[in-house]
C-alpha atoms as a PDB file:
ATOM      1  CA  UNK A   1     164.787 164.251  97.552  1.00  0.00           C
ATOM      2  CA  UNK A   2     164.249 161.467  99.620  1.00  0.00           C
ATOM      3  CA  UNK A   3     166.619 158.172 100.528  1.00  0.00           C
ATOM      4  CA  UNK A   4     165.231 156.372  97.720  1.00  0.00           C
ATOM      5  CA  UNK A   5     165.711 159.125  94.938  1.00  0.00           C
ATOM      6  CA  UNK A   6     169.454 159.121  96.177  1.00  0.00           C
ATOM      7  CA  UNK A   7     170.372 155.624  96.357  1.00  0.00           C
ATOM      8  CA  UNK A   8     169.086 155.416  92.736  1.00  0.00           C
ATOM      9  CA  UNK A   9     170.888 157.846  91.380  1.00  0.00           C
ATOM     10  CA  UNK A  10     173.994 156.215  93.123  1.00  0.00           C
ATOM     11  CA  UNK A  11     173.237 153.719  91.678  1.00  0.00           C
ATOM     12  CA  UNK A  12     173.232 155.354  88.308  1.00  0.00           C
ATOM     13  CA  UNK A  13     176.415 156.919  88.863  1.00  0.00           C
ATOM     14  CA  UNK A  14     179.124 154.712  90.213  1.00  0.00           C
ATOM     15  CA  UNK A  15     181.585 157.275  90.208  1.00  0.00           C
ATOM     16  CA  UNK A  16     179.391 159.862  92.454  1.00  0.00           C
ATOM     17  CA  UNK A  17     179.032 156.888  94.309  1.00  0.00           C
ATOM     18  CA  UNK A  18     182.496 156.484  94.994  1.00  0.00           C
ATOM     19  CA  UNK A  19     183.342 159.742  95.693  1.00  0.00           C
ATOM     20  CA  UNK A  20     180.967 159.618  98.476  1.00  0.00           C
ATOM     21  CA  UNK A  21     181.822 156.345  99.962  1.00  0.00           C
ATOM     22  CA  UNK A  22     185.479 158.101 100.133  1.00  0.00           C
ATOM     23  CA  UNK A  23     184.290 161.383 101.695  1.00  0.00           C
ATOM     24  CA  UNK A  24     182.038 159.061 104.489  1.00  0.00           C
ATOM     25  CA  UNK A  25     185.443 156.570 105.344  1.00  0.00           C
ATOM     26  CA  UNK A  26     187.284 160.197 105.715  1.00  0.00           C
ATOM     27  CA  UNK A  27     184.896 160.983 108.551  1.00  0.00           C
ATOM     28  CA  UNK A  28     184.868 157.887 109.882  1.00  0.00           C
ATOM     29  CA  UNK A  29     188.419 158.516 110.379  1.00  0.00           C
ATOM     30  CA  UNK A  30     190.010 156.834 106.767  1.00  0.00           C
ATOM     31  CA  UNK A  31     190.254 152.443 106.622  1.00  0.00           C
ATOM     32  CA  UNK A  32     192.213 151.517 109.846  1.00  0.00           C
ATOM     33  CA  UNK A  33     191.871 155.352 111.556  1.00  0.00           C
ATOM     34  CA  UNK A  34     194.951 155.605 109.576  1.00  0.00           C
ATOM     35  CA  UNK A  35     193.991 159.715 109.648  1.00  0.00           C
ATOM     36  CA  UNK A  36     195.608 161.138 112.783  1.00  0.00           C
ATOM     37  CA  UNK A  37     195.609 164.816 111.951  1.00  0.00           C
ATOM     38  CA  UNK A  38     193.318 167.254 110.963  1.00  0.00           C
ATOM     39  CA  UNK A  39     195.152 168.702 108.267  1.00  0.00           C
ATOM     40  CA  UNK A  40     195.043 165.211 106.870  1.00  0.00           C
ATOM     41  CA  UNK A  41     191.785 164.865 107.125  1.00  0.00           C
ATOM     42  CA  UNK A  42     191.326 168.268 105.324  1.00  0.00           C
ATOM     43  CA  UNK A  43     194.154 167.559 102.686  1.00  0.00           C
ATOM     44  CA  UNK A  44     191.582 164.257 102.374  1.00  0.00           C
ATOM     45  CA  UNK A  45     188.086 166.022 101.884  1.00  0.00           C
ATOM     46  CA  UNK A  46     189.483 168.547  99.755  1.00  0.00           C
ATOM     47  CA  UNK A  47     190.626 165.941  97.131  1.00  0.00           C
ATOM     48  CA  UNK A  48     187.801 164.210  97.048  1.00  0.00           C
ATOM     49  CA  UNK A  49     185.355 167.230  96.646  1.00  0.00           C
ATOM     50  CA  UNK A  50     187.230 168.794  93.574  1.00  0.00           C
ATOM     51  CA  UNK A  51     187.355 164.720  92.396  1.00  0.00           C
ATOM     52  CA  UNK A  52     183.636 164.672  93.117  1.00  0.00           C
ATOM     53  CA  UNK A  53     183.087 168.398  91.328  1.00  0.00           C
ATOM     54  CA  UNK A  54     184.762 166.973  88.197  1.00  0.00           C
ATOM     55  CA  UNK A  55     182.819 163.518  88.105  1.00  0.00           C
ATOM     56  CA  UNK A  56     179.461 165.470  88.407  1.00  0.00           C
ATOM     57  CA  UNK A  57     180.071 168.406  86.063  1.00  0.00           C
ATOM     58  CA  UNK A  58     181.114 165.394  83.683  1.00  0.00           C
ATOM     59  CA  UNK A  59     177.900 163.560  84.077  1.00  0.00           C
ATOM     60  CA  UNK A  60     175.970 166.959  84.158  1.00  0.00           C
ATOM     61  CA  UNK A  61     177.720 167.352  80.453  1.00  0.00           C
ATOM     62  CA  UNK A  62     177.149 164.098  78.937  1.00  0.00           C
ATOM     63  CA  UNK A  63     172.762 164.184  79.880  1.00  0.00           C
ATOM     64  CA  UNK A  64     172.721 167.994  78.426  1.00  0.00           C
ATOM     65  CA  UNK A  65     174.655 166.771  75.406  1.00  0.00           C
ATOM     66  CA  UNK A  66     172.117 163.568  75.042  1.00  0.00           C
ATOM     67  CA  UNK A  67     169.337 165.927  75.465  1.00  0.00           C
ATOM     68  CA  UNK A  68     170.508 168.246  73.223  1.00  0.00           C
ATOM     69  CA  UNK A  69     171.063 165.465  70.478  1.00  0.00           C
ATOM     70  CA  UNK A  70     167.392 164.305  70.986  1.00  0.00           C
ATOM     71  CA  UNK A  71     166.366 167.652  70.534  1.00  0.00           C
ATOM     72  CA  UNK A  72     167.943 168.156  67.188  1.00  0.00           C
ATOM     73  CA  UNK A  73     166.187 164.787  66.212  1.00  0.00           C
ATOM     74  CA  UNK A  74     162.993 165.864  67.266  1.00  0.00           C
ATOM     75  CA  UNK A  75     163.231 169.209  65.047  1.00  0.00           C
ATOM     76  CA  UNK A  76     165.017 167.877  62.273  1.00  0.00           C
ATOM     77  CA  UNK A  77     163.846 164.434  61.643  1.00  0.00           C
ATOM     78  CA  UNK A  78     166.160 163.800  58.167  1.00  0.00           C
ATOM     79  CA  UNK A  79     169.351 165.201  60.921  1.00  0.00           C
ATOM     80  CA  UNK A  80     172.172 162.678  59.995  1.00  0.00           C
ATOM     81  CA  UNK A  81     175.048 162.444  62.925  1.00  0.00           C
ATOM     82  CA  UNK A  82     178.361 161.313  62.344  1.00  0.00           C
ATOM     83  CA  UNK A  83     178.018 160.207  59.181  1.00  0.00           C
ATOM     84  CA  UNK A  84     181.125 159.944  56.970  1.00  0.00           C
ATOM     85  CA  UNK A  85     180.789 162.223  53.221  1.00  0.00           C
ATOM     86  CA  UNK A  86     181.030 159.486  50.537  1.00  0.00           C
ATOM     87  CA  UNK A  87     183.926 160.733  47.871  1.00  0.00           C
ATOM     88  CA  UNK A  88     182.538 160.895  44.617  1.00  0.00           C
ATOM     89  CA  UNK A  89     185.759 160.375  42.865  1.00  0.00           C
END
């Protein structure tokens, strides 16, 4: 994947995106070198990588669930999705 591929999908995800920005200003030392110690720092990355594991494993789910759904379409063409059952009475 080159530089390109990645800033697009950045792009595409502003969360991922975010996460990232946060895990570069950690190594840059936080927003005024406010991080002095290392188990700061650590404290720091490991917050942001489990916040970063959720936001992907959430996008992950919502493109298999889209591709799933256009699946379904594809096979059953007359597939009706959340549609409310009319009452009859």
């Amino acid at each position: 994947m080159d530089m390109n591929e990645i800033t697009a999908l950045l792009e595409q995800h502003p969360d991922i995106r975010k996460r990232v920005e946060e895990l570069l200003n950690i190594m840059k030392g936080g927003r005024h070198d406010e991080i002095l110690l290392a188990d700061d720092a650590e404290e720091r990355v490991i917050t942001a990588t489990r916040g970063m594991g959720r936001d992907v494993l959430q996008n992950w789910a919502d493109d298999r669930s889209k591709k799933a759904s256009v699946q379904l379409e594809r096979r059953v063409g007359s597939a009706k999705k959340n549609v409310k059952k009319k009452s009859i009475g």
